[in-house]
Protein backbone atom coordinates (compact mmCIF):
# COMPACT_ATOMS: atom_id res chain seq x y z
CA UNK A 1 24.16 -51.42 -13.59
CA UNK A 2 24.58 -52.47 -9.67
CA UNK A 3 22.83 -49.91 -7.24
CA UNK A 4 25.29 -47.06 -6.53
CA UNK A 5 26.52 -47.15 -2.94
CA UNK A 6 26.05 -43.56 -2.08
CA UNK A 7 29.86 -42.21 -0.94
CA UNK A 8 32.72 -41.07 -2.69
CA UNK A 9 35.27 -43.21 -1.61
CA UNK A 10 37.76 -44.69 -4.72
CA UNK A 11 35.69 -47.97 -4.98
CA UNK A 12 32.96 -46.40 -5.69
CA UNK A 13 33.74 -43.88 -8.83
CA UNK A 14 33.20 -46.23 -11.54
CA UNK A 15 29.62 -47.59 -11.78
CA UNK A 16 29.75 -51.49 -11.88
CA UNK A 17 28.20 -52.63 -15.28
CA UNK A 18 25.06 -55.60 -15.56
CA UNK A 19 26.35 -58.56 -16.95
CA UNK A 20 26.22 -59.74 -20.34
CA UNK A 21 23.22 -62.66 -21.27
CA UNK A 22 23.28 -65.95 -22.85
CA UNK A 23 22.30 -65.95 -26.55
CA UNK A 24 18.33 -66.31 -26.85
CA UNK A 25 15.61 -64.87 -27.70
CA UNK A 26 14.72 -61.80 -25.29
CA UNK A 27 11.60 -59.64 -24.92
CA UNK A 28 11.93 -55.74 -23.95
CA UNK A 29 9.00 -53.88 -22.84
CA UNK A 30 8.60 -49.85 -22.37
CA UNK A 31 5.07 -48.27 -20.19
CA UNK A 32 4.81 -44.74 -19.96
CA UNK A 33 1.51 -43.75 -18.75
CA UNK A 34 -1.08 -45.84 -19.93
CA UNK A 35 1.14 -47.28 -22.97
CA UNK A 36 3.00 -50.24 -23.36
CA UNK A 37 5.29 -51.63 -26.35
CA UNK A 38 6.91 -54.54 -26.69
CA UNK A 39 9.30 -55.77 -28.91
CA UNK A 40 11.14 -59.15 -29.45
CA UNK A 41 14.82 -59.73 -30.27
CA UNK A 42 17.16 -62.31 -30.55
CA UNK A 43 20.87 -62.62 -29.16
CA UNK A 44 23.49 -64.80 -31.07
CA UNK A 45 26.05 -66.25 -30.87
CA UNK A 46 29.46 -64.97 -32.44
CA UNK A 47 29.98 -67.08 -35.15
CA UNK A 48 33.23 -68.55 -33.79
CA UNK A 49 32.70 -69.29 -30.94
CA UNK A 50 33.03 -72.80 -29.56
CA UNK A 51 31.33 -72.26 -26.36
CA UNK A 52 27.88 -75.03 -26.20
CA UNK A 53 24.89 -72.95 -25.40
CA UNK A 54 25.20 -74.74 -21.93
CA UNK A 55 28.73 -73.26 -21.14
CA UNK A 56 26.91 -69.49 -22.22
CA UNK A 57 23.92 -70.46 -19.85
CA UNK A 58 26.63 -71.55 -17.14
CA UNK A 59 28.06 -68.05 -17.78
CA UNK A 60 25.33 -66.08 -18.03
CA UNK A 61 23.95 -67.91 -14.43
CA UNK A 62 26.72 -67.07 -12.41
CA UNK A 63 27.29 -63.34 -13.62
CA UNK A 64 23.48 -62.88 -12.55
CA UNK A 65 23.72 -64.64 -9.66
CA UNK A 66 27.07 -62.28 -8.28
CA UNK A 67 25.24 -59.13 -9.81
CA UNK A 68 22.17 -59.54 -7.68
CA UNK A 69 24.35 -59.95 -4.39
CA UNK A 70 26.37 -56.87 -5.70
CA UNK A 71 22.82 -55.53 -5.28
CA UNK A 72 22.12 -56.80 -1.92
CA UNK A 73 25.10 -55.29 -0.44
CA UNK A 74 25.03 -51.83 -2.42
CA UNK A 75 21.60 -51.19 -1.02
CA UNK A 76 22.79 -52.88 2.60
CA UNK A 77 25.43 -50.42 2.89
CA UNK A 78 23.67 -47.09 1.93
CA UNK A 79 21.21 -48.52 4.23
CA UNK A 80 24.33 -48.56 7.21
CA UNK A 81 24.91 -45.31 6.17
CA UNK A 82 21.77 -43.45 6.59
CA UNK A 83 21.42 -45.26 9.80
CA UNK A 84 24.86 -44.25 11.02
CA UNK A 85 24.56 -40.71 10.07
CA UNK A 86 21.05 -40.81 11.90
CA UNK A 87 23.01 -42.50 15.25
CA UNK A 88 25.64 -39.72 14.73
CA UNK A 89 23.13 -36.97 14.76
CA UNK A 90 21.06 -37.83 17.42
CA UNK A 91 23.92 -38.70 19.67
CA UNK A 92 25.28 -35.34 19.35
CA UNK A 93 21.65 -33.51 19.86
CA UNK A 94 21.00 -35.71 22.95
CA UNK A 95 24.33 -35.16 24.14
CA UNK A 96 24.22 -31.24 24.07
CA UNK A 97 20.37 -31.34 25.94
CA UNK A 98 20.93 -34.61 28.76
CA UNK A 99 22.55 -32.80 31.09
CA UNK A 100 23.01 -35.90 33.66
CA UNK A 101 19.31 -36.57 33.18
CA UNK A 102 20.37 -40.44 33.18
CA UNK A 103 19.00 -41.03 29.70
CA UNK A 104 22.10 -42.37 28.42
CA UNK A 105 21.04 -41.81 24.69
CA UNK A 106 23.89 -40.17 23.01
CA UNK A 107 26.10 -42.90 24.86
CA UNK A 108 23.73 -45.74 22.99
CA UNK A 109 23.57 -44.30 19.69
CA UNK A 110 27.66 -44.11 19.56
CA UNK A 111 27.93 -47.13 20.42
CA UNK A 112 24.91 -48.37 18.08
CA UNK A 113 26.58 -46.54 15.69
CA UNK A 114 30.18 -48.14 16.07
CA UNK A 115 28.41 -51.21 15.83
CA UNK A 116 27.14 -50.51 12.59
CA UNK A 117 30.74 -49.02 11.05
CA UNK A 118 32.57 -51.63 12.29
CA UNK A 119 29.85 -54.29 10.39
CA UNK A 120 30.17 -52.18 7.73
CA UNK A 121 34.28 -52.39 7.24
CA UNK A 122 33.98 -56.02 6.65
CA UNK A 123 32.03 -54.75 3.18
CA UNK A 124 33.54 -51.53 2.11
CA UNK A 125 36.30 -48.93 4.36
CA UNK A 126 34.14 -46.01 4.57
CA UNK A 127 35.76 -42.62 4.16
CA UNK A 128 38.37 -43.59 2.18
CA UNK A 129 40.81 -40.80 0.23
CA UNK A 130 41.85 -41.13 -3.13
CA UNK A 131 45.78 -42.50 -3.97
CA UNK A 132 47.29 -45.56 -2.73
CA UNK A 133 47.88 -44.84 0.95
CA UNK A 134 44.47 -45.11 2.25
CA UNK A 135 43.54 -47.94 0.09
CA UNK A 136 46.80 -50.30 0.93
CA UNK A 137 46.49 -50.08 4.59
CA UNK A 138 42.99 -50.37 4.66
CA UNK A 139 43.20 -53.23 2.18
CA UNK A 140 40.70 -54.59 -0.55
CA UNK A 141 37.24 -55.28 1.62
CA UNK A 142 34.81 -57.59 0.52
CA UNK A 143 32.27 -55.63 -2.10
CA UNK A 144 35.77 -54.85 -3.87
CA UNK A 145 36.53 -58.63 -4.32
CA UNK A 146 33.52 -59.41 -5.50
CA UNK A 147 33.44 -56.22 -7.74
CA UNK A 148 36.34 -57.75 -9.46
CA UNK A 149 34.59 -61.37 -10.41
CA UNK A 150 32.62 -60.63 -12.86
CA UNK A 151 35.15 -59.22 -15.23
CA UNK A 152 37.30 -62.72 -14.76
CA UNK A 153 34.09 -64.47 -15.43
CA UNK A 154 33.28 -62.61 -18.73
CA UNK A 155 36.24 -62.22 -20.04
CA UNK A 156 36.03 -64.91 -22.61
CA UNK A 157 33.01 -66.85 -24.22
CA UNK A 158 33.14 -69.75 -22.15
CA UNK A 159 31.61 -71.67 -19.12
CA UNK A 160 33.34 -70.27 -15.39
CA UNK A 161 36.18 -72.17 -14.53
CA UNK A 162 35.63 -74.20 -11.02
CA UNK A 163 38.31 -71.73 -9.94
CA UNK A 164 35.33 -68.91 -10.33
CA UNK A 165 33.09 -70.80 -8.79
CA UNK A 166 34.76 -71.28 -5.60
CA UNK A 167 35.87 -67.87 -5.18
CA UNK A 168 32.42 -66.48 -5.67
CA UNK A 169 31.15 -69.16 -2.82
CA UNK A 170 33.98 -68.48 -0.43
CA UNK A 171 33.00 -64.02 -0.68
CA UNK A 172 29.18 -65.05 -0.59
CA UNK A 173 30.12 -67.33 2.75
CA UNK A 174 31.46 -64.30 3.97
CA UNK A 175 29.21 -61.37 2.85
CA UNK A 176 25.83 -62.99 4.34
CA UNK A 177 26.97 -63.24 7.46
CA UNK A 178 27.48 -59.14 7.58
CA UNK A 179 24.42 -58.47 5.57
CA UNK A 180 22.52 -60.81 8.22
CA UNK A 181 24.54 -58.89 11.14
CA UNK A 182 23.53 -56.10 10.47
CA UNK A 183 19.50 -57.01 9.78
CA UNK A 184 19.76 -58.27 13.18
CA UNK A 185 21.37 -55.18 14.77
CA UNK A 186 18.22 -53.08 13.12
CA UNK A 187 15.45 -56.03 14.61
CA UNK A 188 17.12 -56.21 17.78
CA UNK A 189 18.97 -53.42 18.54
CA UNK A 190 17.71 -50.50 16.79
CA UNK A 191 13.86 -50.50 18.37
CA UNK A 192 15.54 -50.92 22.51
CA UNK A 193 16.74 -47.72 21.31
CA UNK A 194 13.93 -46.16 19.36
CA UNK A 195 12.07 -46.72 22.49
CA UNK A 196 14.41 -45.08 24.91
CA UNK A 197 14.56 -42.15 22.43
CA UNK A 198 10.73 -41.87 22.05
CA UNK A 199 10.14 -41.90 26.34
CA UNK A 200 12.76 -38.86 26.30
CA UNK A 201 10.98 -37.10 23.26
CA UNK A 202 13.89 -36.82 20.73
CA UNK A 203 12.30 -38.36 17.87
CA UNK A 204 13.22 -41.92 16.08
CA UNK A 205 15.90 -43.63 13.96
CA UNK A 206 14.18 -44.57 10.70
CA UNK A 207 15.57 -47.37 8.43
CA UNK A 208 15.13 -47.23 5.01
């Protein structure tokens, strides 16, 4: 299955399955400790199926290729999470103790913070409630749409329809751009801050 993004907003209660595999033969192999088996197997067909082996190949390519940015952004956004909460805490520690000492911390990590949430609602709404209010005005956000491909893509034994295609490379268009967004906000922006915070003597903000 995907990587669970850690929350408990509605889009996230039901684990996203891996996708199924071409027909083949497949190798699985279990280590514990200092023992390893293996084992072959083969995959087939169903026996009336008209799909070419090509249009199951074609299938099986693009269903790996959405469930490994699935991936990407599950572990980008529990990664914007931890880093939020982090922001969150310290401004409110540093915000308690400055004192108009001029630091200007807990004013940088809110709006580091923002910066972060407001990357992050491009991907997935955080704090959403359950029932339909919440999720209509907020709308569906990008992990959600391409949540929803591979079932249209595996719904039948048969190559993806160009249709497929060109939704999955108009969401991936617009989720790398975010992902990269934020990677630059934690090379960039992140260690200005870490430095301010370490001259005052408040600790860091780690990234996972």
């Amino acid at each position: 299955p995907v990587t669970k993004v850690e929350g408990s907003e509605p889009a996230l209660e039901e684990p996203l399955t891996g996708p199924i595999v071409a027909p083949g033969d497949y190798t699985v192999t279990l280590k514990a400790g200092d023992t390893e088996l293996t084992e072959s197997f083969r995959i087939v067909p169903p026996v009336n199926t008209t799909a070419t082996p090509e249009d199951l190949a074609a299938q099986e390519d693009l269903l790996l290729r959405i469930h490994r940015d699935l991936n990407r952004i599950a572990e980008t956004i529990n990664g914007m999470r931890d880093v939020r909460a982090q922001l969150d805490a310290l401004a409110k520690r540093t915000k308690a103790r400055e004192n108009g000492d001029g630091t200007g911390i807990s004013a940088d990590a809110e709006a580091l913070r923002d910066k972060v949430r407001a990357i992050e609602e491009t991907l997935l709404m955080p704090d959403l409630r359950n029932g339909w209010g919440d999720a209509i005005n907020a709308g569906a956000r990008l992990w959600e749409k391409l949540a929803g491909l591979p079932a249209v893509v595996a719904l039948g034994d048969y190559r993806p329809t160009d249709a497929a295609e060109a939704v999955y490379a108009d969401l991936k268009a617009r989720i790398d751009p975010q992902i990269e967004a934020f990677e630059t906000l934690v090379a960039d922006d992140l260690p200005a801050l870490n430095a301010k915070v370490a001259k005052a003597k408040h600790g860091a903000v780690l990234v996972p």
